[in-house]
Every structure is written in C-alpha cells, then in structure tokens.
Protein backbone atom coordinates (compact mmCIF):
# COMPACT_ATOMS: atom_id res chain seq x y z
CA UNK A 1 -17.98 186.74 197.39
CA UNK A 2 -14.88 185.38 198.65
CA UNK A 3 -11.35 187.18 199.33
CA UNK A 4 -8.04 185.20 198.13
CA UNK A 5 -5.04 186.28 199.50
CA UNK A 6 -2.55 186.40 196.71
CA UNK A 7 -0.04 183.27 197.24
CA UNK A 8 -3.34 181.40 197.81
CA UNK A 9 -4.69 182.55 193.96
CA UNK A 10 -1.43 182.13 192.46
CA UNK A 11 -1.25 178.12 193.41
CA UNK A 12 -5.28 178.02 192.56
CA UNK A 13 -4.46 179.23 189.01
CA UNK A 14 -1.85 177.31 188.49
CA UNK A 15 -3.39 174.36 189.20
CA UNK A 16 -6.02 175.11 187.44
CA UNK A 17 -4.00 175.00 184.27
CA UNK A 18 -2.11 172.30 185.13
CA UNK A 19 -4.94 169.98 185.72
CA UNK A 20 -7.06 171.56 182.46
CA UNK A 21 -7.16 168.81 179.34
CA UNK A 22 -7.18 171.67 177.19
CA UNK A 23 -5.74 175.86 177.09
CA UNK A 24 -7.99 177.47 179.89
CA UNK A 25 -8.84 181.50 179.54
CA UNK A 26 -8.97 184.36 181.83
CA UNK A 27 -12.94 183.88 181.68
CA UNK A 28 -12.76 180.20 182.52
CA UNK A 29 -11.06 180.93 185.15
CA UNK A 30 -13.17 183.51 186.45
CA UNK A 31 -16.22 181.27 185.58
CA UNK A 32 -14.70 178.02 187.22
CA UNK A 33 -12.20 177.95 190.03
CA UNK A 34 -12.33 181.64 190.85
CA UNK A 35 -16.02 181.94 190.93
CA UNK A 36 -16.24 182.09 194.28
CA UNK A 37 -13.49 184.89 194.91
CA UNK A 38 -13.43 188.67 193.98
CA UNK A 39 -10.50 188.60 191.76
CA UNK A 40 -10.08 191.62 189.45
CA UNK A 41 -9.12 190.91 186.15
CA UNK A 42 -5.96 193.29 186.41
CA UNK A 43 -4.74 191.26 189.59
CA UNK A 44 -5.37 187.62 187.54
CA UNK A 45 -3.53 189.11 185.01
CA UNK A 46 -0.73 190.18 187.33
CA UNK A 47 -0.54 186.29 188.81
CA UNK A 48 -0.43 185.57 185.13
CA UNK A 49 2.79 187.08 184.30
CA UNK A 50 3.79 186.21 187.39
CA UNK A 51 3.63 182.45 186.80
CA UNK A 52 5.04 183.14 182.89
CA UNK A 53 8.32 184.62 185.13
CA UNK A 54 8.80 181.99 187.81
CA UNK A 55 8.77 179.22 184.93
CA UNK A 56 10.34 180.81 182.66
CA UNK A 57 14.04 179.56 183.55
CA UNK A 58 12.57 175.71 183.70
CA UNK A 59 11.68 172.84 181.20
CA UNK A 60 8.28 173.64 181.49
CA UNK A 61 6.79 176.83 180.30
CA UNK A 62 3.34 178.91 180.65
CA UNK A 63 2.66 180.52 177.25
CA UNK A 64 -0.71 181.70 175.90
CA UNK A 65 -2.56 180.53 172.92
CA UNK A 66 -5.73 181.38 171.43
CA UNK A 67 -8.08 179.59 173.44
CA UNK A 68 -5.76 180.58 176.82
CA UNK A 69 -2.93 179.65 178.86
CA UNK A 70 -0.87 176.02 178.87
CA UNK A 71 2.39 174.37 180.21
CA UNK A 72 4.38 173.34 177.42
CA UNK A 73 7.75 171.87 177.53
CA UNK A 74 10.38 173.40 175.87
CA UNK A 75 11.07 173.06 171.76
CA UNK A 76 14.66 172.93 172.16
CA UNK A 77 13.68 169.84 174.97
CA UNK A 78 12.08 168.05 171.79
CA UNK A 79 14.65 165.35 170.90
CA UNK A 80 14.72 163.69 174.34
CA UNK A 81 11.13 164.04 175.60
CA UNK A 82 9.93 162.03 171.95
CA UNK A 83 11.36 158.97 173.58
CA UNK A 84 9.04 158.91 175.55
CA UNK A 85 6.55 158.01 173.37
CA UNK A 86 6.34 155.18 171.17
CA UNK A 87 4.72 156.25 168.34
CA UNK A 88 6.27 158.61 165.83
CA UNK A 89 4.73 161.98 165.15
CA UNK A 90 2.60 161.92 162.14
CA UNK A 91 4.00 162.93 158.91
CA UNK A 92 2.31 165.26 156.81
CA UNK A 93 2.55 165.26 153.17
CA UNK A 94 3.44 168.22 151.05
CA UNK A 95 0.15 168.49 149.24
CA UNK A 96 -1.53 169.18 152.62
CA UNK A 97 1.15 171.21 154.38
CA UNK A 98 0.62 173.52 151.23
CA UNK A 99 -2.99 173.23 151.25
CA UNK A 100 -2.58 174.02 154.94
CA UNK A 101 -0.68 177.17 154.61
CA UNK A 102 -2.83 178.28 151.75
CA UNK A 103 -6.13 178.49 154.01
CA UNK A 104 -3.64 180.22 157.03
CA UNK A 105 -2.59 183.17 155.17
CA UNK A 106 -5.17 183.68 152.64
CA UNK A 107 -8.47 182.74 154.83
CA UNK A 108 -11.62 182.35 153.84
CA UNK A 109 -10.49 180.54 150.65
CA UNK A 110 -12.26 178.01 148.43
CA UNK A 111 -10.98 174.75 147.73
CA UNK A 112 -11.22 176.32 144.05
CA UNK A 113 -8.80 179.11 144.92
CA UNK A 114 -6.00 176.60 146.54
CA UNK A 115 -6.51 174.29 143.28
CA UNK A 116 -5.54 177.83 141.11
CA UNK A 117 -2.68 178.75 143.17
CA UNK A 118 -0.92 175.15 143.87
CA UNK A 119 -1.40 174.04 140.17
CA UNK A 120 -3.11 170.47 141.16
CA UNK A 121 -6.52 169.50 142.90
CA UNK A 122 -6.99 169.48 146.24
CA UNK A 123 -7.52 165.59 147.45
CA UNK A 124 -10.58 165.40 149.29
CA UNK A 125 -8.60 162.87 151.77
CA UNK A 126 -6.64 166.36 152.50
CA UNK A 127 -9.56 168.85 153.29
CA UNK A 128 -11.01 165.72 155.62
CA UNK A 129 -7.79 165.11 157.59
CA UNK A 130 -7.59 168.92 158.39
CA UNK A 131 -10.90 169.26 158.94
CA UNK A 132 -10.79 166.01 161.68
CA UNK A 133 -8.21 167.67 163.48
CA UNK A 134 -9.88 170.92 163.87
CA UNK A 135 -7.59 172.84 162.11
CA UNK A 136 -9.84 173.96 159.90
CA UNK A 137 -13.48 174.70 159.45
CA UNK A 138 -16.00 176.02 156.83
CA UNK A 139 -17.42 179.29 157.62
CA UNK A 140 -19.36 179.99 155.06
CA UNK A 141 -19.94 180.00 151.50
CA UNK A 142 -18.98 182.42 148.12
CA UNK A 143 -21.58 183.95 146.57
CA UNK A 144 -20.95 182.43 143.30
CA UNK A 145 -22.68 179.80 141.39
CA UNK A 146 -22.18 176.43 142.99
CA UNK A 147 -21.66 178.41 146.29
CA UNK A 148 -18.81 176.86 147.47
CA UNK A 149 -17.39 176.34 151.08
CA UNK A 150 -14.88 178.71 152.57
CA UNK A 151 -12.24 177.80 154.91
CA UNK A 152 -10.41 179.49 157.63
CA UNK A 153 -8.30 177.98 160.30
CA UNK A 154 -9.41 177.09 163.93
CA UNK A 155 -8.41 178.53 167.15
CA UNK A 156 -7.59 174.36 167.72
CA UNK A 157 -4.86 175.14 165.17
CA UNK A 158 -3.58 178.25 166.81
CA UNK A 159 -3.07 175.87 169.51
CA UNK A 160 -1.10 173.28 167.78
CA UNK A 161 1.38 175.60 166.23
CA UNK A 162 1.58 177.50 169.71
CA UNK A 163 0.27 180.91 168.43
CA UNK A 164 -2.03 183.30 170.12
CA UNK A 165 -3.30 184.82 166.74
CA UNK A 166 -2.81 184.56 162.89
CA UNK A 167 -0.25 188.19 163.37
CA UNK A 168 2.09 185.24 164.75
CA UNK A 169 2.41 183.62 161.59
CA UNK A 170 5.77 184.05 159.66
CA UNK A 171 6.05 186.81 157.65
CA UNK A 172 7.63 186.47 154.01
CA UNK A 173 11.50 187.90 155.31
CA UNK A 174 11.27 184.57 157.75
CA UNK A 175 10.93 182.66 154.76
CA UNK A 176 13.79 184.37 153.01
CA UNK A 177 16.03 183.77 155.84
CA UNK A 178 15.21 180.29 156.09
CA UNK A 179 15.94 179.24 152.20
CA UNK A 180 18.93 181.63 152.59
CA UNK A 181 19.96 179.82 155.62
CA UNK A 182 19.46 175.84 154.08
CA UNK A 183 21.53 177.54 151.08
CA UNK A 184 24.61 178.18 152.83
CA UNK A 185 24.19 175.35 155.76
CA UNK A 186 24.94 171.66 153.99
CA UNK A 187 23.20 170.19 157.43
CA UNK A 188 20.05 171.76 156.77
CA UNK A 189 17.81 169.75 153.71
CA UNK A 190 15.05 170.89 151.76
CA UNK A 191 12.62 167.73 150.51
CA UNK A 192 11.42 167.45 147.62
CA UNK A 193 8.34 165.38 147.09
CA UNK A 194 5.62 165.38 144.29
CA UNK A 195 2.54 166.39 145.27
CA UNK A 196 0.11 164.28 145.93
CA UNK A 197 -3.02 163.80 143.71
C-alpha cells in the first residue's frame, strides 16, 4: 500500500465527492479512490471535518446523509439558485405528503393502518409515486390474513430531506412552534386542500 501525505488526501476526497452522482461513504471511499493508500479511518474522518470547516463559511456546503457525504448549496441560497432551472419543483399533494409522513414516523406501516389514521383511502397513484422515487419501499409483510405489505422509508429519502437518520426528523414541540408561529405571523399561510381520493 500507498502513503498519502495529508494535503494530497484532503483534495483526493474532495474530489471524490464532488465528482460522485450520488452521497459517497467512508467505505466507498476506502473501496474506490483510497484503495490504493493506507488511510486510517480516524485520519479520513479527520479530513472529513476538516473539509465540513473550510466550507462551512461558503455557498456550498459538505453535510452527511445516510448513504454519505455531499455538497449542497445553501437553503437560505434557494430563491436565487431556482432560476436557474426552468422547470418548477414538483408539487406534492396533501394526501401524499400525509401518507408520506405517516410511513416516516410510524414505519413499517400498512397501507391499512394510514387508511385508519388519515380517515380516507390511500390512492394507489400515491403509494406508486413514492415508491418511484425511492422514498419508500416494502419490507415485508404482517402476519395477518391477506398479509399485507409494510412500508418504511429509504435511505434515498433520507437523502432528499438532507437527514442522516430518522432521529433527525421533527419532533412534535417543532410542530407546535411552527402552527404557533403561522398563528401570530400574517406572512406565513397554512393551505388547506381536500384530500385527494
């Protein structure tokens, strides 16, 4: 094996996740770009934080998600860097945002289960769209007659909604303070839209 000096491993990794389509891990890493080089996994982590530090003041960020590390730009950047991009963001109906956050918090659910607790069936068109996008997937099935599918969410959707784990979902009291905030802010508008069938 190979020694790296550490400026050299520090533009190698980032690099590496610059260039990478998709989050890249500490093992992919190792396995890819760094297989050639003795790098301990306590010094990789070190360039790590490093690299979190030195772009931490800029546009661009390093964060970690579930399937690795990323640049991102900025939320608060948001505004201006959509127009660069012609076609709107998709809009996601109520029914499936629901249906979403149903299967996030209370994973492995049935389809059964979300029907109970939103009132209204679940449109296939829903469980398809979020399945397409990898946000969620069956993983397994009840043991009760009929034996129906469970879902759970996706590291692919950990990735989306920048989180490294389901502990970095919002907790009830972020939900208070949001509907407490919209209360008392006029700029700030709740929608309300029937759910879809």
């Amino acid at each position: 094996m190979k020694k790296i000096n550490t400026a050299q491993l520090k533009q190698l990794v980032e690099a590496a996740i610059f260039v990478a389509d998709k989050p890249i891990s500490r093992q992919q890493l190792k396995d890819t770009v760094l297989n050639e080089f003795t790098v301990a996994d306590r010094t990789l982590s070190k360039i790590l934080n490093e690299l979190k530090l030195d772009y931490q003041p800029r546009g661009i960020q390093l964060i970690e998600v579930a399937s690795g590390f990323r640049f991102q730009s900025l939320d608060a950047l948001s505004p201006w860097l959509s127009k660069l991009w012609q076609e709107s963001a998709p809009k996601y109906s109520r029914a499936m945002l629901e249906t979403l956050a149903l299967i996030a918090y209370r994973q492995p659910i049935t389809r059964g289960e979300i029907e109970q607790v939103r009132g209204v069936a679940v449109s296939s068109n829903i469980i398809k769209t979020l399945t397409e996008r990898g946000w969620i997937k069956v993983v397994g099935h009840k043991e009760v007659p009929g034996r129906p599918a469970l879902y759970a969410t996706t590291k692919e959707f950990l990735d989306y909604f920048s989180m490294s784990s389901l502990a970095d979902l919002p907790g009830a009291d972020a939900f208070e303070n949001m509907a407490e905030n919209s209360e008392s802010d006029p700029t700030l508008k709740v929608l309300n839209e029937a759910p879809s069938k």
